[in-house]
Protein backbone atom coordinates (compact mmCIF):
# COMPACT_ATOMS: atom_id res chain seq x y z
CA UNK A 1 70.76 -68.39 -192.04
CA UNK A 2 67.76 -66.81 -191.40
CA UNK A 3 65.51 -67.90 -188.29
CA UNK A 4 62.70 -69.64 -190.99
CA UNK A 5 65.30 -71.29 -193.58
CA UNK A 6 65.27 -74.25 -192.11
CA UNK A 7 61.18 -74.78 -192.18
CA UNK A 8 62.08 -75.02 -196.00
CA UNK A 9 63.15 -78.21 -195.59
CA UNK A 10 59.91 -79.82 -193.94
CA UNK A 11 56.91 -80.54 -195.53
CA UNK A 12 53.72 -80.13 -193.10
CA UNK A 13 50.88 -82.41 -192.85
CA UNK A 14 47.44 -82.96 -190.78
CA UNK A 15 47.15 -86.43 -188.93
CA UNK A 16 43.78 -87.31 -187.55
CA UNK A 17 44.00 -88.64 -184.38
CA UNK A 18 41.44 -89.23 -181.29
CA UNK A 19 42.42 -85.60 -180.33
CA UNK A 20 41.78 -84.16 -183.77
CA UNK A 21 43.96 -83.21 -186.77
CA UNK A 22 47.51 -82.79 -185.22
CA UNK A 23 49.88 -80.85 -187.70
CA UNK A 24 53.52 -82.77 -188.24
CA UNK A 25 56.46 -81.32 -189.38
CA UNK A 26 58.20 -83.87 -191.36
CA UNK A 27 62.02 -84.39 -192.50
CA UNK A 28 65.30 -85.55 -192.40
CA UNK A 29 66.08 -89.10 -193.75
CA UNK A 30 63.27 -91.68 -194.51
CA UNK A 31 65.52 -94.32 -194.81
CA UNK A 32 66.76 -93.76 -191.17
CA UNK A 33 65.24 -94.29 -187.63
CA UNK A 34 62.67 -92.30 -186.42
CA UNK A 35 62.58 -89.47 -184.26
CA UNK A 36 59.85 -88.01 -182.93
CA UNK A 37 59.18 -84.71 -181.02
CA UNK A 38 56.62 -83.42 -178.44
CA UNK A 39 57.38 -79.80 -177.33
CA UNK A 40 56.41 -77.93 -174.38
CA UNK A 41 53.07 -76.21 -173.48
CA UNK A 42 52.59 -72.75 -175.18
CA UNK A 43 54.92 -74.08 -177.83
CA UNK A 44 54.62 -75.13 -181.37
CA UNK A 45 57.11 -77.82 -183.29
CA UNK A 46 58.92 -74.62 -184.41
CA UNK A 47 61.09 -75.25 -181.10
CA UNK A 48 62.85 -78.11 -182.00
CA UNK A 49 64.58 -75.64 -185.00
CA UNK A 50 68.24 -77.01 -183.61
CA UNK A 51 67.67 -80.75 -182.92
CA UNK A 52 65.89 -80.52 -186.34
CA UNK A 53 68.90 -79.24 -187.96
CA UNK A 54 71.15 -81.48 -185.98
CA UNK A 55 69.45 -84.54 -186.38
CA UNK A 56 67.72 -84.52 -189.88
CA UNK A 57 71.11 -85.69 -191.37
CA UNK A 58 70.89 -88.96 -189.05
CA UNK A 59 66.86 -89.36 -188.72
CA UNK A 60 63.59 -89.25 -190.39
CA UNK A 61 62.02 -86.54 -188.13
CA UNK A 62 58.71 -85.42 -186.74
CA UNK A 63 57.90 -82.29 -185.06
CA UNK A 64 54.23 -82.29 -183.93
CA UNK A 65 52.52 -79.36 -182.91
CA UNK A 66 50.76 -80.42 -179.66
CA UNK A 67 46.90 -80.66 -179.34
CA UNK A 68 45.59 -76.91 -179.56
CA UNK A 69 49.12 -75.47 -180.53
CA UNK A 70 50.28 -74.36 -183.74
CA UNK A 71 47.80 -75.45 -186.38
CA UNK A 72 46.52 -78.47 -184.60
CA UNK A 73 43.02 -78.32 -183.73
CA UNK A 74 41.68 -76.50 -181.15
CA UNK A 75 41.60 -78.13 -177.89
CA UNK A 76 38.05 -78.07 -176.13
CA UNK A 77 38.04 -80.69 -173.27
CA UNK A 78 40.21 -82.07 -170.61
CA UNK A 79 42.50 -84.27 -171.98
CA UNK A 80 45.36 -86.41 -169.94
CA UNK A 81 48.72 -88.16 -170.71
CA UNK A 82 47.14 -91.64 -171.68
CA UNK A 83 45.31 -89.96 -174.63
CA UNK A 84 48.52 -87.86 -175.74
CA UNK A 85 50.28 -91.04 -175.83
CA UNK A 86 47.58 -92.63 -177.97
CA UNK A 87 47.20 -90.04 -180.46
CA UNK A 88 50.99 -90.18 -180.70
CA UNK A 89 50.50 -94.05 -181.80
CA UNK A 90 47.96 -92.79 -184.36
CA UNK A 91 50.69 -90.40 -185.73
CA UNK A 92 52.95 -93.22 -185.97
CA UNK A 93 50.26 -95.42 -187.55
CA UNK A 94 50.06 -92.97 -189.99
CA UNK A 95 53.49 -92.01 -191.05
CA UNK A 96 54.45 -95.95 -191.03
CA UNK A 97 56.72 -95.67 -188.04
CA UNK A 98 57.37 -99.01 -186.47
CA UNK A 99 59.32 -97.32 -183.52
CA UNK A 100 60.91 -94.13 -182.79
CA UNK A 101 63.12 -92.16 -180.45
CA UNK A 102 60.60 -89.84 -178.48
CA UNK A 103 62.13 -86.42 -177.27
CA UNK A 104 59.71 -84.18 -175.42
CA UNK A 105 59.85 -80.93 -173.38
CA UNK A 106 57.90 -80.32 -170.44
CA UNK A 107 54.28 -81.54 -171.53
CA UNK A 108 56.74 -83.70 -174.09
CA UNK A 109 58.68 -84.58 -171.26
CA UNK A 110 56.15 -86.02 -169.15
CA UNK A 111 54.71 -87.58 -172.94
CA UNK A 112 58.28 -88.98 -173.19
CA UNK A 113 58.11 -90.30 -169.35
CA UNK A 114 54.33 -92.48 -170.20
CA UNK A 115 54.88 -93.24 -173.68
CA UNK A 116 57.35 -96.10 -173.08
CA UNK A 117 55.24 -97.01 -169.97
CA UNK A 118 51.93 -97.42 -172.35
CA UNK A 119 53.17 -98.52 -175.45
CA UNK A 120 56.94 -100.16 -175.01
CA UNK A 121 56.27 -101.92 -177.98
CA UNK A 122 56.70 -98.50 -180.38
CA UNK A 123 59.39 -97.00 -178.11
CA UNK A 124 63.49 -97.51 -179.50
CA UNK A 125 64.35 -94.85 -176.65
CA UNK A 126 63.11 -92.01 -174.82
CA UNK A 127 64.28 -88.41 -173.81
CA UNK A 128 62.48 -86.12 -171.35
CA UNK A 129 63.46 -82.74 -171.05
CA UNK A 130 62.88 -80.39 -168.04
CA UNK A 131 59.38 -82.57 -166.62
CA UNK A 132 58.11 -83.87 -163.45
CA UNK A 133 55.97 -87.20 -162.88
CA UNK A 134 54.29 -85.10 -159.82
CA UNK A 135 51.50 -83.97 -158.59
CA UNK A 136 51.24 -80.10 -159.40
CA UNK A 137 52.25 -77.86 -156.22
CA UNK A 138 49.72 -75.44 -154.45
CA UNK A 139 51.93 -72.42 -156.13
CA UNK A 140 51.74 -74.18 -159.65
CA UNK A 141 48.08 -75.10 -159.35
CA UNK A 142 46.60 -71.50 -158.41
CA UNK A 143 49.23 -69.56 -160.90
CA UNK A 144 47.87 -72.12 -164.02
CA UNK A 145 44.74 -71.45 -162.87
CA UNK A 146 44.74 -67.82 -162.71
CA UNK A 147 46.20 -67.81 -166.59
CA UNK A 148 43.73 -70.17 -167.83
CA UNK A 149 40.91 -68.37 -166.25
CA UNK A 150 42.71 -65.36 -168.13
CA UNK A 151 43.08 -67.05 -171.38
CA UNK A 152 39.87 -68.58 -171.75
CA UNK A 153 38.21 -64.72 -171.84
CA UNK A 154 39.76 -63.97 -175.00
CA UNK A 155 39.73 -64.75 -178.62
CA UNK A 156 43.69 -63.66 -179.65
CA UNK A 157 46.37 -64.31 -177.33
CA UNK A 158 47.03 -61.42 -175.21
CA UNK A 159 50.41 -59.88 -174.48
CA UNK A 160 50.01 -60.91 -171.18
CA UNK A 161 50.66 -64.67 -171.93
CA UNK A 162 53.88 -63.79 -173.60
CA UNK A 163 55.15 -62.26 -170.51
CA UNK A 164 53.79 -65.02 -168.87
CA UNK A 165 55.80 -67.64 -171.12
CA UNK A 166 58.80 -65.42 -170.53
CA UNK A 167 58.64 -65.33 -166.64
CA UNK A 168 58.03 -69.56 -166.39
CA UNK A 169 60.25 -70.54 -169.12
CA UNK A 170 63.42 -68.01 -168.92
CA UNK A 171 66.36 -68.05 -166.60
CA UNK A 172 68.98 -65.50 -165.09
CA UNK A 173 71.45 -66.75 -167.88
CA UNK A 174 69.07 -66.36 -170.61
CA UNK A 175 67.16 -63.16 -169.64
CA UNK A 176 70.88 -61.82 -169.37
CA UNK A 177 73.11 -63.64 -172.48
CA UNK A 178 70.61 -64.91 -174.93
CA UNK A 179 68.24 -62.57 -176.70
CA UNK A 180 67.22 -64.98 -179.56
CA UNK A 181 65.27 -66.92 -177.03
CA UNK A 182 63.49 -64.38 -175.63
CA UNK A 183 62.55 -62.81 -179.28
CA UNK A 184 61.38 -66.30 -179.95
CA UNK A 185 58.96 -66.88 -177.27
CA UNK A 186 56.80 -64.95 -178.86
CA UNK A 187 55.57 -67.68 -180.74
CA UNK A 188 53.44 -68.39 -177.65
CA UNK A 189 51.50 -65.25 -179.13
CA UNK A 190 50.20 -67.32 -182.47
CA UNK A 191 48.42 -70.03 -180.25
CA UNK A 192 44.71 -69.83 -179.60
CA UNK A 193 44.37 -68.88 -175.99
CA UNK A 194 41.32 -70.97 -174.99
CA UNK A 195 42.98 -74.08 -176.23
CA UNK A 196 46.10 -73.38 -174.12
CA UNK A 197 43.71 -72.64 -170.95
CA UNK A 198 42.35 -76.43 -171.74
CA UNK A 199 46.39 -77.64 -172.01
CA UNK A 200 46.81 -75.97 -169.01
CA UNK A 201 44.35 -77.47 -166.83
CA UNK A 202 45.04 -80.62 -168.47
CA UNK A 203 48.24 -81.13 -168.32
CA UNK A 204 49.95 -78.76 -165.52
CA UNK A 205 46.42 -78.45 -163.13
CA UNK A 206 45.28 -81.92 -163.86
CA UNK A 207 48.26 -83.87 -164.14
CA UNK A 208 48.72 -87.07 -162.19
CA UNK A 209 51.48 -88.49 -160.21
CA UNK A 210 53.14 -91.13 -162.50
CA UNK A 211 55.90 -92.19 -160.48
CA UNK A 212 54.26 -96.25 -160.10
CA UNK A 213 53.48 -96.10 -163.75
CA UNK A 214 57.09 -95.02 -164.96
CA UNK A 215 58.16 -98.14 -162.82
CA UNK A 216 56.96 -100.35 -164.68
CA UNK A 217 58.91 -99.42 -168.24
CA UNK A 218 60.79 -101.87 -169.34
CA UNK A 219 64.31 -101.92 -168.15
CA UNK A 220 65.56 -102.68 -171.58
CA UNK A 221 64.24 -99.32 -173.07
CA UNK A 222 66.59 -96.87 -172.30
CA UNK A 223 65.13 -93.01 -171.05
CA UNK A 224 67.19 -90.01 -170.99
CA UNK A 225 66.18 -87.11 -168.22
CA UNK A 226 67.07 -83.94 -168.16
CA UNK A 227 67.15 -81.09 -165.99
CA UNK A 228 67.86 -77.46 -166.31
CA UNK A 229 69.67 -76.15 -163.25
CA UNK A 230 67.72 -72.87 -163.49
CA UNK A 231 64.37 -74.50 -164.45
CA UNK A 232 61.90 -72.52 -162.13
CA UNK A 233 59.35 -74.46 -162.89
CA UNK A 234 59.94 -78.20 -162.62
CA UNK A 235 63.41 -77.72 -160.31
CA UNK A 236 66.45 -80.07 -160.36
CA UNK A 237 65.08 -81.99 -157.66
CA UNK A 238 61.53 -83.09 -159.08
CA UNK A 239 63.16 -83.98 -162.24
CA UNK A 240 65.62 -86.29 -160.71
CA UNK A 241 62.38 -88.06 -158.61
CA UNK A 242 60.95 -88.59 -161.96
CA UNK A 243 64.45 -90.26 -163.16
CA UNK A 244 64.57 -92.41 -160.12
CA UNK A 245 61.16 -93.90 -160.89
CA UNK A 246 62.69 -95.22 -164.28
CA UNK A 247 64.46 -98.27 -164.12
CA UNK A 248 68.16 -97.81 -165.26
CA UNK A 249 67.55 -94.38 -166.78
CA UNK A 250 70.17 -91.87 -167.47
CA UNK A 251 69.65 -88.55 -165.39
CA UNK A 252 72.25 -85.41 -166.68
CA UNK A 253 71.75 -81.57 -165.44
CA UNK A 254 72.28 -78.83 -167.20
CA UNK A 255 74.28 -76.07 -165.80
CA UNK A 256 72.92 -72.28 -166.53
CA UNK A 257 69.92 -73.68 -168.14
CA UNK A 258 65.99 -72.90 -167.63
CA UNK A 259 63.05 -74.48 -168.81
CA UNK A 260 62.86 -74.59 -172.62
CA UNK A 261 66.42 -76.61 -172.55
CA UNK A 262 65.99 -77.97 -176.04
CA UNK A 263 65.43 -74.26 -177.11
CA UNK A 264 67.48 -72.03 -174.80
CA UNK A 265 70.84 -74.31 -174.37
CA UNK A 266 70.60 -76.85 -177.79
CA UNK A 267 74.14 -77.16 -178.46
CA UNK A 268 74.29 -79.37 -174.77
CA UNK A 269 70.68 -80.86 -175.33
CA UNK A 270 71.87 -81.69 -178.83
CA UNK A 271 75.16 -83.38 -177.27
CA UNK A 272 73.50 -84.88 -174.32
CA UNK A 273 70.95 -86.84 -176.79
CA UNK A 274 74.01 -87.83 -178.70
CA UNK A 275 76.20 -89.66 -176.27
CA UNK A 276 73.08 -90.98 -174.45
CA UNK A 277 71.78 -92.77 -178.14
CA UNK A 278 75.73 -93.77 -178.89
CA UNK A 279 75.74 -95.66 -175.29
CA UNK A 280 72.82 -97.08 -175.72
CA UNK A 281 73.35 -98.02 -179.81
CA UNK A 282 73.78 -101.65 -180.69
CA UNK A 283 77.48 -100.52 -181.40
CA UNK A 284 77.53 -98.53 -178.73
């Protein structure tokens, strides 16, 4: 199959939201629950390709490229979590979607983390992948800073940022075993560079700690988090603070795995989400 084949099967669509016109990617069954994925920063809903081909047969599904990613509007101001969450309500307004399983990647992640936190009443389950609820470290801070400053001086995306994306978001295992991942970061390259400067010091220079708010979800919405053992950016111990915060959540590592889990290791992220939703199905 060739890398696009699957795209065949989605139809796209502009939402507008309080953050602009977000584009959705939208498939799968209509006559089945809801799933709904946020993907990382620098990252369009082109990397959910596997869950989307794993889950479509199971789920109505929605990939949304993030605010200034893909061909969402550009992204101008500050924005934080609260505001991602309610634009993800207006998507769901939208599309008619009572409730919905919410899996998220790193800025999805943390989405994933909130979401239930701010609106419990939409939320069936959620499933954060390689995030933090923390405040950003000193290293974090000045290197996001240093590429937004970059970014925001140019009209294309330069090379730069896809060597960037490579160095934050690939591990020993993949930079040695899995060349398909690294080809496909360069999607990072068909963003608009000042709106990813804007993401960045919104949601990685800006972010909040949101360790008291994810205490307060409520204990009978179950929340997935995941790890990846070679995440270099939000390590296995900052994920599993975030996990402790959540009332009766289900924490799982994964072994040889960096930061873009969903799109580096999907096979395990595909099998994780699968026996957490089975244990936590009616049937279950």
């Amino acid at each position: 199959m060739s890398p696009t084949d699957w795209l065949n099967d989605v139809t796209e669509k502009l939402i507008p939201t309080s953050l602009g016109l977000l584009n959705v990617r939208l498939g799968g069954r209509t006559d089945r629950p809801a799933m709904v994925f946020w993907p990382s920063l620098m990252m369009d809903g082109t990397m959910w390709r596997y869950q989307y081909e794993h889950f479509a047969p199971t789920h109505r599904v929605v990939l949304i490229d993030s605010p200034g990613h893909g061909t969402s509007d550009a992204l101008r101001r500050i924005i934080d979590l609260k505001e991602c969450a309610d634009a993800l309500v207006e998507v769901l307004d939208a599309l008619d979607i009572d409730t919905c399983v919410l899996v998220g990647n790193s800025w999805g992640g943390m989405l994933a983390g909130v979401f239930p936190a701010y609106h419990p009443e939409r939320t069936t389950a959620a499933i954060g992948i390689n995030c933090t609820a923390s405040l950003p470290t000193t290293f974090e801070s000045i290197w996001a800073t240093g590429l937004a400053t970059y970014l925001a001086l140019h009209a294309r995306m330069p090379q730069l940022a896809a060597k960037a994306a490579r160095s934050a978001f690939t591990g020993p295992t993949a930079e040695a075993e899995n060349p398909e991942f690294l080809t496909y970061l360069d999607v990072v390259l068909d963003n608009d560079p000042k709106s990813v400067a804007w993401a960045l010091r919104s949601i990685l220079i800006g972010r909040r700690d949101e360790h008291r708010l994810l205490a307060t979800i409520p204990g009978d919405i179950p929340v997935l988090i995941v790890a990846g053992e070679e995440d270099s950016q939000f390590p296995v111990h900052a994920v599993r603070k975030m996990a402790d915060a959540i009332k009766g959540s289900t924490f799982h590592v994964l072994l040889h795995t960096g930061h873009l889990a969903a799109r580096e290791n999907p096979h395990e992220v595909n099998a994780a989400i699968d026996t957490f939703l089975t244990a936590h199905s009616p049937t279950g």
